[in-house]
Protein backbone atom coordinates (compact mmCIF):
# COMPACT_ATOMS: atom_id res chain seq x y z
CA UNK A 1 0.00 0.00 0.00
CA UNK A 2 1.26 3.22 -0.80
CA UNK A 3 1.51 6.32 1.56
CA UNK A 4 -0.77 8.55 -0.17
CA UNK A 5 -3.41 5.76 0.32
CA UNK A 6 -2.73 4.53 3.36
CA UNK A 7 -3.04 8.45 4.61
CA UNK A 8 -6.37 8.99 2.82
CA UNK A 9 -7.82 6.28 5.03
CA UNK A 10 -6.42 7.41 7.97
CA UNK A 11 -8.17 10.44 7.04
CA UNK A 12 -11.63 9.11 5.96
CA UNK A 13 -10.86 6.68 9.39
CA UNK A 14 -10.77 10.20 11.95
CA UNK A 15 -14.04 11.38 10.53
CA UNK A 16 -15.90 8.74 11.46
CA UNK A 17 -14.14 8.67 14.45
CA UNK A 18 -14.70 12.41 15.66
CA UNK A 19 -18.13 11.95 14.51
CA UNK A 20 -19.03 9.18 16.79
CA UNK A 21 -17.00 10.37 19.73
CA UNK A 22 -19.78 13.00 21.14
CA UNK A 23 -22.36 9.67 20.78
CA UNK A 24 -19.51 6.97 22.73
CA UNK A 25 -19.30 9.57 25.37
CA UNK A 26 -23.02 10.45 25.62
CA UNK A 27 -23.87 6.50 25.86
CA UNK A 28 -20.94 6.18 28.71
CA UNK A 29 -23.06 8.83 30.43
CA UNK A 30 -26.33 6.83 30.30
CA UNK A 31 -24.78 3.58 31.44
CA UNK A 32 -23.48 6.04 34.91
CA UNK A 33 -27.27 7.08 35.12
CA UNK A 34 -28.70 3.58 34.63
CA UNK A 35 -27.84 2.50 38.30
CA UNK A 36 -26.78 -1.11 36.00
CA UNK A 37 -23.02 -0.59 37.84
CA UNK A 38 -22.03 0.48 41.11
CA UNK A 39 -19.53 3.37 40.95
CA UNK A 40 -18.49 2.95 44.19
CA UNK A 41 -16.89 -0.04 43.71
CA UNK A 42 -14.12 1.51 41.51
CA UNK A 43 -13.82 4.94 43.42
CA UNK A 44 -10.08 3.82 43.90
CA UNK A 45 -9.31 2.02 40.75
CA UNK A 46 -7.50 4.37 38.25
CA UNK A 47 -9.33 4.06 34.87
CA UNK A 48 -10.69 0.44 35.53
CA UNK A 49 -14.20 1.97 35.53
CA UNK A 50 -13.58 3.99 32.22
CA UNK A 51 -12.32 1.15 30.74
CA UNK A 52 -15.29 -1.37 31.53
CA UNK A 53 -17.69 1.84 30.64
CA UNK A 54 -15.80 1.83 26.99
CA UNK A 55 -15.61 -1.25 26.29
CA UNK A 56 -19.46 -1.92 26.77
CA UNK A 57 -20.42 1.35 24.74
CA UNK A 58 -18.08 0.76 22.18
CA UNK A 59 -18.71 -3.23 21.86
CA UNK A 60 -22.58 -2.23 21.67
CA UNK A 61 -21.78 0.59 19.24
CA UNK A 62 -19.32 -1.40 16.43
CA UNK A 63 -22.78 -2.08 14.76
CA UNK A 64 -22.86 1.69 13.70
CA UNK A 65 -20.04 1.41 11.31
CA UNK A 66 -20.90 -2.50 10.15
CA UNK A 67 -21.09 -2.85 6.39
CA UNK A 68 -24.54 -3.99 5.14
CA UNK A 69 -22.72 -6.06 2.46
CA UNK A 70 -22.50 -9.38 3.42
CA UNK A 71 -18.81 -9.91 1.41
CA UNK A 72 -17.52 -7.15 3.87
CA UNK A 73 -19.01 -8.27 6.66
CA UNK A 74 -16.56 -11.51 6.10
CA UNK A 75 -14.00 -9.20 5.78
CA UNK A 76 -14.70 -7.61 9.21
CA UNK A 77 -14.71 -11.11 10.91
CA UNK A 78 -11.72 -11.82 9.03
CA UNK A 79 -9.76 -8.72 10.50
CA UNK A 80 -10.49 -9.46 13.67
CA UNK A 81 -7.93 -12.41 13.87
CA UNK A 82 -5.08 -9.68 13.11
């Protein structure tokens, strides 16, 4: 691949990214105001709580950017061994 590519979907990549950001971070904020986790429970862990909170929003959210096509939904699965 050369550079010029590989930088144009690095590119296209940050849109999407900065685009869903304001939505991983509003869903993070709805999990802390379901009552499903007690925050207490991590008051002294640094950034365990984050993580778990990412993770779950982020896991729950991959389905935003899924390809309907079912040929790139292989290659999805596929890229997930790498």
């Amino acid at each position: 691949m050369n550079t010029l590519h590989k930088k144009a979907i690095m590119k296209e990549v940050g849109v999407l990214l900065t685009e869903h950001n304001h939505v991983v971070y509003k869903n993070v904020g709805k999990l802390l105001d379901s009552g499903a986790i007690n925050t207490d429970n991590y008051a002294e862990s640094v950034y365990t709580l984050p993580k778990i909170l990412l993770t779950a929003v982020l896991q729950s959210s991959s389905e935003i950017f899924m390809p309907f096509d079912h040929e790139h939904r292989k290659e999805v699965e596929n890229l997930k061994h790498f």
